[in-house]
Protein backbone atom coordinates (compact mmCIF):
# COMPACT_ATOMS: atom_id res chain seq x y z
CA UNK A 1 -33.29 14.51 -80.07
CA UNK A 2 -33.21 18.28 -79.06
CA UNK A 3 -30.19 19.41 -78.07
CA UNK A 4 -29.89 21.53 -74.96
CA UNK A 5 -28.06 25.11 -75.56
CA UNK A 6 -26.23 24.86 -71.88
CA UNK A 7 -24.31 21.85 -73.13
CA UNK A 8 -23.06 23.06 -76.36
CA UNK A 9 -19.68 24.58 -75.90
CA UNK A 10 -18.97 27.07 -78.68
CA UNK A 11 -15.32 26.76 -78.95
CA UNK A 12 -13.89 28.58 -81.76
CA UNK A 13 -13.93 31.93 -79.72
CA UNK A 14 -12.17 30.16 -76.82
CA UNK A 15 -7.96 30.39 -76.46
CA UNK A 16 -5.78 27.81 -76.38
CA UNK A 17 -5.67 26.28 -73.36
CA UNK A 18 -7.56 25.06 -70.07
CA UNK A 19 -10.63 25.98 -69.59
CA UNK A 20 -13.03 24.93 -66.50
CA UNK A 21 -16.83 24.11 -66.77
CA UNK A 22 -19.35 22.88 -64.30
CA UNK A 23 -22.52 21.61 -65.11
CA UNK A 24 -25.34 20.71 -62.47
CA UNK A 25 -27.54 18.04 -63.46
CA UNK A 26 -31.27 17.35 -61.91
CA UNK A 27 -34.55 15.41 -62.66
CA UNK A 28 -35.26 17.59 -65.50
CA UNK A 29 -31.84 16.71 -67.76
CA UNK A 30 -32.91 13.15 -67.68
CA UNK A 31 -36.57 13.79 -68.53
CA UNK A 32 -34.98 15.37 -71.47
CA UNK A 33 -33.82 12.11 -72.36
CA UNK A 34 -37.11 10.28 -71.33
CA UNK A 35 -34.93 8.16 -68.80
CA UNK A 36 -37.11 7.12 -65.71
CA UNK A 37 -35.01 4.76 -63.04
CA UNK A 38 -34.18 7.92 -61.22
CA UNK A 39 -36.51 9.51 -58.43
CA UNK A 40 -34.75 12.76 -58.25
CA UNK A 41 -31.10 12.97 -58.37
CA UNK A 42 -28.10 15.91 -57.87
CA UNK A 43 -25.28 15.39 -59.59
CA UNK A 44 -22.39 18.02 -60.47
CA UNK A 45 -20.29 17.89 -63.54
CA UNK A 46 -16.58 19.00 -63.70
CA UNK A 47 -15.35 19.08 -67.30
CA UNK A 48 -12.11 20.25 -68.24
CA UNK A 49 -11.26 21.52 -71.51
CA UNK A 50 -8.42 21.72 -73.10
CA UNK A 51 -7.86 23.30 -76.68
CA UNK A 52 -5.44 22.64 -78.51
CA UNK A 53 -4.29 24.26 -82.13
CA UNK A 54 -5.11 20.22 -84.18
CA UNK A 55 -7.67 19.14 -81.43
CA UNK A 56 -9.63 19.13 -78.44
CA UNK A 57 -8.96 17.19 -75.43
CA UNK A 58 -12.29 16.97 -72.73
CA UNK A 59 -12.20 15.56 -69.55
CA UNK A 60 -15.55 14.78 -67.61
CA UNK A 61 -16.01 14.03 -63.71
CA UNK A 62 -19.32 12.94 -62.50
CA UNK A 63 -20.10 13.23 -58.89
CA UNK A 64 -23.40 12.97 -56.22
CA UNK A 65 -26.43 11.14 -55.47
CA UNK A 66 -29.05 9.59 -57.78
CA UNK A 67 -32.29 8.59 -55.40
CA UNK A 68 -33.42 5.22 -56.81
CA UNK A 69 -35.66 2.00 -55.58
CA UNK A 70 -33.74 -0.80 -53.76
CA UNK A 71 -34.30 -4.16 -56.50
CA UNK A 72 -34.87 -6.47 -53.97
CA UNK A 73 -37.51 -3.93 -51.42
CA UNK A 74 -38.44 -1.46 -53.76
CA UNK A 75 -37.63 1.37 -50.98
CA UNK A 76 -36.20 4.53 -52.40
CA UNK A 77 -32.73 5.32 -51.46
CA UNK A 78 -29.63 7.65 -52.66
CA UNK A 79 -27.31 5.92 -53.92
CA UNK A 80 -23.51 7.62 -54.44
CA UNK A 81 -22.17 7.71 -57.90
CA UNK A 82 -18.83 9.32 -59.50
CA UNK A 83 -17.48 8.43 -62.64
CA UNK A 84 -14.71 9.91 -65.26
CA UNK A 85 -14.59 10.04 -69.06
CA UNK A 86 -11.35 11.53 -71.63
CA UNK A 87 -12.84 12.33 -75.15
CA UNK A 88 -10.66 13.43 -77.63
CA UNK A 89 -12.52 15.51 -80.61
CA UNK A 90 -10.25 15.75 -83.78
CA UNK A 91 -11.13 17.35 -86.66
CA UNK A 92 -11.43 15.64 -89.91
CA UNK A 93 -13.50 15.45 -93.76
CA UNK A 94 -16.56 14.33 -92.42
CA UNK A 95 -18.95 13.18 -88.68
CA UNK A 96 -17.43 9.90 -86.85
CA UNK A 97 -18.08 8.78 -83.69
CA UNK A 98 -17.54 5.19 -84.18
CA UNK A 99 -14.49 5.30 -81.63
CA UNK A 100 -15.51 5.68 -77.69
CA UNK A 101 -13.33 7.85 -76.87
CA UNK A 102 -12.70 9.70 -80.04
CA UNK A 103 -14.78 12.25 -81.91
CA UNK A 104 -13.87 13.37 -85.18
CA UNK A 105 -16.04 16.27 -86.33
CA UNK A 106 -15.74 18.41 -89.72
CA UNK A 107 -13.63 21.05 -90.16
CA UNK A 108 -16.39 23.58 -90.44
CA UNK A 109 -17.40 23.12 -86.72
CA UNK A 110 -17.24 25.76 -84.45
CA UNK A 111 -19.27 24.44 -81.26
CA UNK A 112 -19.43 21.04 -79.93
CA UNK A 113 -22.73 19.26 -77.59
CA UNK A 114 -21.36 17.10 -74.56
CA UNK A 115 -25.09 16.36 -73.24
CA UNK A 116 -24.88 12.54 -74.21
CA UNK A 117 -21.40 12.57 -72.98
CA UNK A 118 -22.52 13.37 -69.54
CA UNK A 119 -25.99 11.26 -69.90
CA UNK A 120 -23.91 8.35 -70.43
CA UNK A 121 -21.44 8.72 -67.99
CA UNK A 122 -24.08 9.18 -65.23
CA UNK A 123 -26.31 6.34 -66.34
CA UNK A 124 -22.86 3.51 -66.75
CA UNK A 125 -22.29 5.05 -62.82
CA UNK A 126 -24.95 2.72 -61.75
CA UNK A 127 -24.39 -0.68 -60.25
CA UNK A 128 -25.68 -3.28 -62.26
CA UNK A 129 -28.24 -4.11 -58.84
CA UNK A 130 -29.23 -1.35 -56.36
CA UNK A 131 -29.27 -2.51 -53.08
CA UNK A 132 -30.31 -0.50 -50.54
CA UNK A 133 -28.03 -0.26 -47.63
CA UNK A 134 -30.01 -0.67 -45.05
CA UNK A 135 -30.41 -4.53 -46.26
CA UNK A 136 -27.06 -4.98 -46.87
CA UNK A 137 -26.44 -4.71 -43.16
CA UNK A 138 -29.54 -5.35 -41.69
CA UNK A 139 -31.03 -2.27 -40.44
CA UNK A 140 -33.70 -1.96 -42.75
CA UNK A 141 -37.47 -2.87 -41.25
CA UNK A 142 -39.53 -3.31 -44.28
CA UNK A 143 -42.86 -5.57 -45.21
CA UNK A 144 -41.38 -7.24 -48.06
CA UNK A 145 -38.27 -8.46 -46.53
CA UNK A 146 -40.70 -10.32 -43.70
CA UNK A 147 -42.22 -11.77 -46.63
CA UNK A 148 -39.07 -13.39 -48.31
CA UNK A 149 -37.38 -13.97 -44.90
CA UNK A 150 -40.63 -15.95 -43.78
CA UNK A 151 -40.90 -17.59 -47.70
CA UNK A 152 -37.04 -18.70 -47.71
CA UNK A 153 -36.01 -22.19 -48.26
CA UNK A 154 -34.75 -23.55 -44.78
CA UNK A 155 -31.63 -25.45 -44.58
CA UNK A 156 -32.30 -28.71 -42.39
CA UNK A 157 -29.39 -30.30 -40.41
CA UNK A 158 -28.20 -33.54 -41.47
CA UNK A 159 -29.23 -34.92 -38.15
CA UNK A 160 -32.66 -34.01 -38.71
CA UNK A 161 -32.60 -35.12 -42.13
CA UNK A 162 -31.46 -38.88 -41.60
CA UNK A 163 -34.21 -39.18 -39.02
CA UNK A 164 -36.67 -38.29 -42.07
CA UNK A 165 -35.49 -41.01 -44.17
CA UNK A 166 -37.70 -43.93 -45.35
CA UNK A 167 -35.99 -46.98 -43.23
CA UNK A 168 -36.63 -49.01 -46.02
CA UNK A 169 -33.67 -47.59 -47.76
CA UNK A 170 -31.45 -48.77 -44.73
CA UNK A 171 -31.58 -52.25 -46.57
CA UNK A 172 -30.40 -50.94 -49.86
CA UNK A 173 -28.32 -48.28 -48.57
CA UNK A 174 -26.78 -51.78 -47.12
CA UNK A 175 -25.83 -53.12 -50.58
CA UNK A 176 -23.82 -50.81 -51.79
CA UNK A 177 -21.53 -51.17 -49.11
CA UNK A 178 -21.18 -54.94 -48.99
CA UNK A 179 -18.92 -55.03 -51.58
């Protein structure tokens, strides 16, 4: 995958120290990545970076909205999402990622990409199952929540249900309790 330029943090002409960088993301970073779920989204990036004279130390916040459909109506909505990540990028004889939260890159390096830092970060943000608010409390008026109101199961009251019974099982229902 191409990497985008206004991720990649050239570092060897930065001092030691903190350093501040703030990333907006919309539709168009996640097209990058050929990720669909989202309908639009806005979502800011805080990363602080910290060098170091053996190592880097990064540390990502992820804030804003990501408009996506509701799984049980299918009706758009923006949902909140905010999330934080510390990477640690060491420097060593060869490429490893195999850590989470550890990068080792080669000595050689002198710049650094953070875009599938922050891709991940924004897509493990999202609940496992959108729901939209509005059904959550009740206020939402949509056609398809008619539908599986009116094709729920209904629970029947025992009263009702003992009138429904066959009264020839009255007679065996009998045995088993003149023991």
């Amino acid at each position: 995958m191409k990497q985008l330029k206004e991720f990649t943090i050239p570092f060897v002409g930065l001092k030691e120290g903190k350093h501040l960088f703030d990333y907006n993301i919309d539709q168009t970073f996640f097209d990058h990545f050929e990720y669909e779920e989202f309908n639009s989204c806005d979502i800011k990036v805080d990363l602080i970076f910290v060098k170091k004279s053996t190592l880097l130390e990064l540390n990502f916040e992820v804030s804003g909205t990501v408009n996506v459909n509701c799984d049980v109506t299918n009706e758009p909505f923006d949902l909140p999402i905010s999330n934080t990540f510390d990477l640690v990028i060491k420097f060593g004889e060869e490429y490893n990622d195999e850590h989470i939260d550890i990068l080792i890159i080669p000595h050689g390096e002198y710049e650094v990409n953070i875009q599938q830092y922050i891709y991940e970060l924004v897509v493990l943000a999202l609940p496992s199952k959108r729901i939209h608010p509005g059904v959550e409390d009740g206020t939402l008026d949509s056609e398809i929540l008619e539908k599986l109101e009116e094709l729920s199961p209904r629970i029947k009251d025992k009263k009702e249900d003992q009138e429904e019974t066959d009264p020839r099982w009255n007679t065996l229902k009998k045995l088993l309790t003149d023991k």
